[in-house]
Protein backbone atom coordinates (compact mmCIF):
# COMPACT_ATOMS: atom_id res chain seq x y z
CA UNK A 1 -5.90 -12.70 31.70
CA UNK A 2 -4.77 -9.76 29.42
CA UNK A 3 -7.24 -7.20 29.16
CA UNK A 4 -7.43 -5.44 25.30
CA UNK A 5 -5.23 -2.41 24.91
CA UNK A 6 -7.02 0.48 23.95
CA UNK A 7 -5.82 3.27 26.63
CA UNK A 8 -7.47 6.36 27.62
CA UNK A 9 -7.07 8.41 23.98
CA UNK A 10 -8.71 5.09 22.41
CA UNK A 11 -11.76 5.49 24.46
CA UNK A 12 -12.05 9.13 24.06
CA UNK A 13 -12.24 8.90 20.50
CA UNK A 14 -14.59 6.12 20.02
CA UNK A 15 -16.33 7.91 22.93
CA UNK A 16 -16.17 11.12 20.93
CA UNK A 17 -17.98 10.04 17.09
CA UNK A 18 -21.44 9.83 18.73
CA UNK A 19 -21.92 13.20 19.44
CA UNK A 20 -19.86 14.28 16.36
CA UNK A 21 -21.80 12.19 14.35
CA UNK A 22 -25.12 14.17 15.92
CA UNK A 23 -23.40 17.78 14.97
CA UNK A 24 -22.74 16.02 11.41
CA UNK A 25 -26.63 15.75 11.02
CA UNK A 26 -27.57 18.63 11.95
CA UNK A 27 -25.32 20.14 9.16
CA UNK A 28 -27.10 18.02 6.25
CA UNK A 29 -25.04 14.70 6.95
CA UNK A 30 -27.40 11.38 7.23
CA UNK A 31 -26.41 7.62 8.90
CA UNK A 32 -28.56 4.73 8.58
CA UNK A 33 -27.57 2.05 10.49
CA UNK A 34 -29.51 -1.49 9.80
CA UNK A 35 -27.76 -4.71 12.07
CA UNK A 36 -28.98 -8.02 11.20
CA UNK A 37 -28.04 -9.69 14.24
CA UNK A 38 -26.53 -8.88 17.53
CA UNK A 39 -22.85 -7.80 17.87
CA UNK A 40 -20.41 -10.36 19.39
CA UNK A 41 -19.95 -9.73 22.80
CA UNK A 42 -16.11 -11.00 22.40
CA UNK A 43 -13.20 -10.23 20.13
CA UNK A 44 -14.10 -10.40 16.49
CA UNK A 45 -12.55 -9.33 13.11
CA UNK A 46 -14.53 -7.11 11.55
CA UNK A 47 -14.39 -6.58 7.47
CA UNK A 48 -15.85 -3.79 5.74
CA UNK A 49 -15.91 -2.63 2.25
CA UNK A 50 -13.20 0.60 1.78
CA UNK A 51 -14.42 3.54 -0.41
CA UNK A 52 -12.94 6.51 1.84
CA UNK A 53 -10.69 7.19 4.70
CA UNK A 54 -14.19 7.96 6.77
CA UNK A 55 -14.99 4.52 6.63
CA UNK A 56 -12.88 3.70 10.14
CA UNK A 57 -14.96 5.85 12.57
CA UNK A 58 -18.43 4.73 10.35
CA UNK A 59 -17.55 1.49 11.00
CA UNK A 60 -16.93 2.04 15.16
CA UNK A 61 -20.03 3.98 15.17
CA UNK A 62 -21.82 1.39 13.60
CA UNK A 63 -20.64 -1.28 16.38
CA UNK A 64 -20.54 1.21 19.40
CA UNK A 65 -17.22 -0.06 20.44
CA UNK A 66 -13.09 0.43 19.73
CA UNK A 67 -12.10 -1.13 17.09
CA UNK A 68 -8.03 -1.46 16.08
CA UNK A 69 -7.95 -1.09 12.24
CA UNK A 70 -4.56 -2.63 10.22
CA UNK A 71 -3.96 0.36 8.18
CA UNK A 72 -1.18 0.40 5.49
CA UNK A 73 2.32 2.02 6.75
CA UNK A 74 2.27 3.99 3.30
CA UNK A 75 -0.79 6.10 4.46
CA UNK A 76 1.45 6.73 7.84
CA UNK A 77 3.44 10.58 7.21
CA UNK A 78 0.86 11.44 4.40
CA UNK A 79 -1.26 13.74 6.39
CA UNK A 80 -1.18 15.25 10.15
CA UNK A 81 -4.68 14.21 10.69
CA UNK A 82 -4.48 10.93 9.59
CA UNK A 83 -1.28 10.91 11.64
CA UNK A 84 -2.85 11.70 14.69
CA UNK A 85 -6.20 9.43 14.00
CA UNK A 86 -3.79 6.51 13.37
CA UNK A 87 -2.19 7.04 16.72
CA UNK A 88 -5.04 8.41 18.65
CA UNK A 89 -6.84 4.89 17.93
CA UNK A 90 -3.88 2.95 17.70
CA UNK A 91 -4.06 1.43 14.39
CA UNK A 92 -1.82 -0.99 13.31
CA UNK A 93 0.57 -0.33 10.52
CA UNK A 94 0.78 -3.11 7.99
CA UNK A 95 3.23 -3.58 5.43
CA UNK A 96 2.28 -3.47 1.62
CA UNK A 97 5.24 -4.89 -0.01
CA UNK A 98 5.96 -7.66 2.84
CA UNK A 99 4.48 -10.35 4.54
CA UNK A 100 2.92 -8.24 7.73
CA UNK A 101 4.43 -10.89 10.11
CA UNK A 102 4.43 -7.99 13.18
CA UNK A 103 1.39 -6.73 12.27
CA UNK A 104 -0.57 -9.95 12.20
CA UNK A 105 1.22 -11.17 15.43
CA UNK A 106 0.30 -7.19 17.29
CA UNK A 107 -3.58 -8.28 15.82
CA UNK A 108 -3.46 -11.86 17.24
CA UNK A 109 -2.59 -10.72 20.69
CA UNK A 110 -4.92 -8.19 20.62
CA UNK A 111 -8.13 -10.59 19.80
CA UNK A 112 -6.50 -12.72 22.55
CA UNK A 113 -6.90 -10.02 24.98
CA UNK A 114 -11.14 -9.49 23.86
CA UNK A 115 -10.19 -7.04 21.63
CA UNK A 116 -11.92 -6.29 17.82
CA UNK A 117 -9.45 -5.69 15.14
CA UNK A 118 -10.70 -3.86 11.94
CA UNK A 119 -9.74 -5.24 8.40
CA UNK A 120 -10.22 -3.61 4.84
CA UNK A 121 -10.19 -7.01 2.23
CA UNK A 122 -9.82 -4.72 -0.50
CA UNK A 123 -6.64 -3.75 0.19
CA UNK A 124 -7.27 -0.09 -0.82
CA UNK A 125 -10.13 2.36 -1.03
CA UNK A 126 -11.80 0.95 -4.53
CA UNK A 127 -14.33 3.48 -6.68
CA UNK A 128 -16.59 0.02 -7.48
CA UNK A 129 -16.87 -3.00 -5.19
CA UNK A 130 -15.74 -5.88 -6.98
CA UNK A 131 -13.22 -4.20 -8.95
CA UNK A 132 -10.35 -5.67 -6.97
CA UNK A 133 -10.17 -9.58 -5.60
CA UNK A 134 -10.30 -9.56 -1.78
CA UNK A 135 -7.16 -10.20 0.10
CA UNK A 136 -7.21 -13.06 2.69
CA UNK A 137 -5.76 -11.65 5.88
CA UNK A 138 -9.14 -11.14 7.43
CA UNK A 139 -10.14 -14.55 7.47
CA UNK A 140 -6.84 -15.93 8.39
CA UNK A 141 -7.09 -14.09 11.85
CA UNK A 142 -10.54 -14.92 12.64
CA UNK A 143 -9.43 -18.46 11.96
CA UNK A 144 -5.84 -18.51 13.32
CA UNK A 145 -7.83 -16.66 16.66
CA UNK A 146 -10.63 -18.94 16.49
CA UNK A 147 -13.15 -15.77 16.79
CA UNK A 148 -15.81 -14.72 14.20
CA UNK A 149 -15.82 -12.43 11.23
CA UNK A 150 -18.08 -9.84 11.01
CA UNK A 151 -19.30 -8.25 7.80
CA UNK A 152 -20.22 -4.12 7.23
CA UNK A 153 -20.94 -2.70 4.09
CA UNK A 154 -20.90 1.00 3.99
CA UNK A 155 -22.66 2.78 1.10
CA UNK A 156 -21.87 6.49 0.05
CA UNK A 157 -18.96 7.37 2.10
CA UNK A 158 -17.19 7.87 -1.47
CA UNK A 159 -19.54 10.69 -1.66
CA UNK A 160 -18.61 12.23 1.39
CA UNK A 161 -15.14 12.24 1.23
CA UNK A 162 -14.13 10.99 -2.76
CA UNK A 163 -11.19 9.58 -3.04
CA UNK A 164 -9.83 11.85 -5.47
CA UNK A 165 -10.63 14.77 -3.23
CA UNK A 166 -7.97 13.77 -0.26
CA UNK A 167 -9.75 14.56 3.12
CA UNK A 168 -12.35 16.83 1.47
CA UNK A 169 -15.93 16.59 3.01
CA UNK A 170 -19.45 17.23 1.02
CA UNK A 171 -22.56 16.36 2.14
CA UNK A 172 -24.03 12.84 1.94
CA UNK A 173 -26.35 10.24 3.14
CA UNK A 174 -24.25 7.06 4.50
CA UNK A 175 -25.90 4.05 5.05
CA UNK A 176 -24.27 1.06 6.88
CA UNK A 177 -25.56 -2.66 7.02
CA UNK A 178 -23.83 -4.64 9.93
CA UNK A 179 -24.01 -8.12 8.98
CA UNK A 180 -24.63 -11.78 10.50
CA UNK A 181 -21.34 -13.03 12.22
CA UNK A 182 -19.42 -15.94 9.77
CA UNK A 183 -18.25 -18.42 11.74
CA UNK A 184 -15.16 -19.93 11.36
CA UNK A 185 -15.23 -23.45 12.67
CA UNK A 186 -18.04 -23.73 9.21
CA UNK A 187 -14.80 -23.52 7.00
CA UNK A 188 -12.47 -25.83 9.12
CA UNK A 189 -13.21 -28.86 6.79
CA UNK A 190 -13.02 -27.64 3.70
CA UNK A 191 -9.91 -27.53 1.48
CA UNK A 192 -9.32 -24.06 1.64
CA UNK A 193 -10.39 -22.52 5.28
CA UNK A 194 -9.27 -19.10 4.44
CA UNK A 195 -10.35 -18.92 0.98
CA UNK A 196 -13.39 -20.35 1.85
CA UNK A 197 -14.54 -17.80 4.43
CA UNK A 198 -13.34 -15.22 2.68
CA UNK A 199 -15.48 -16.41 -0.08
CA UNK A 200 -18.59 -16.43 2.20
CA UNK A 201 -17.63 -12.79 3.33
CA UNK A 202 -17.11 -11.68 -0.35
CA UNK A 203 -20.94 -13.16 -0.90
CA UNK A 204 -22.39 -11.90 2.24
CA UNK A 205 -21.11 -8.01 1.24
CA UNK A 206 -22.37 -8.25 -2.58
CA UNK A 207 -25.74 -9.09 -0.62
CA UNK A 208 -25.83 -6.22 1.65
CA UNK A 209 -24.47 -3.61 -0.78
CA UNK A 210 -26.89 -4.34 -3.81
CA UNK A 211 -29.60 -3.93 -1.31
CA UNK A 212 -28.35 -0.58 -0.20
CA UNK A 213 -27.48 0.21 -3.73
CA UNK A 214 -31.38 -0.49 -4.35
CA UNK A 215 -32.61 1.15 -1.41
CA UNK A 216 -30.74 4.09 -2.80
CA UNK A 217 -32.42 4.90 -5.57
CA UNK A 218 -36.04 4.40 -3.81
């Protein structure tokens, strides 16, 4: 059976954002995490909201696990530390003016192995969730795999690093809701699988981030 491969640099880094993430509070930073069910214990797509280039690490500290994030192949050469993140966790480049056939088929085998693999619907980092229609590659591998599709919204990461500040870093409170696992086979018989899980993901996230909107301003 293959096993999921993450390497020895993968697992140092994942390894690595607890304790950063403790050093990060002590200098004025605050993480909430709230899960509303257990994690998988097998290979699963996860699908977050995308407001800042933190939101890959928040997300694997949120799950306590590696995660393999498709990350578009235009962000690849725009920055050294990005550069070495990307490679250090071995993202997957994705194409944003093609159909992603390699990329899809590198995430595939990856699931097939146990692995997670890390998907941003949005397509970008958006300044307002809902501004853009979410894309349907997310769904499409937790269906093609046959594995489920797990939901995080993150709240305030925009305010850590904003997007129109490049890798800049301010002080902020980031709150993350990991969500109830979709499962796939629900969407088999309707006309539209994909859209139709993608549809219940879209819901799921408007849920979770009006509540943490709300819980906000408490």
């Amino acid at each position: 059976m293959f096993q999921p491969d993450y390497g020895l640099g993968v697992r140092l880094a994942w390894g690595a954002l607890w304790p950063t993430l403790r050093g990060l509070g002590a200098l004025g930073f605050k993480y909430e995490i709230e899960r509303r069910a257990s994690i998988p214990k097998g290979p699963f797509v996860v699908a977050a909201n995308h407001a800042s280039h933190l939101d890959p690490p928040i997300v694997g500290v949120a799950l306590v696990r590696p995660v393999r994030f498709l990350t578009l192949d235009d962000l690849w050469g725009t920055s050294s530390v990005l550069d070495a993140a990307f490679k250090v966790t071995k993202a997957i480049p994705l194409s944003r003016t093609r159909y992603p056939l390699s990329a899809m088929r590198t995430a595939l085998t990856h699931l097939a192995a146990g692995g997670r693999i890390g998907v941003f619907p949005e397509g970008r980092r958006a300044r307002v969730w809902g501004e853009s229609r979410p894309k349907r590659g997310a769904a499409w591998l937790a269906l093609r795999a046959g594995v489920p599709m797990l939901p995080v919204a993150i709240f305030g990461a925009d305010e850590a690093m904003p997007i129109e500040e490049g890798l800049s870093i301010h002080r902020a409170k980031i709150s993350v809701v990991v969500g109830r696992a979709l499962d796939p086979a629900r969407h088999f018989s309707t006309n539209d699988p994909v859209g139709s899980l993608t549809e219940a993901w879209r819901q799921q996230m408007t849920e979770e981030l009006d509540f943490l909107a709300a819980k906000a301003v408490l």
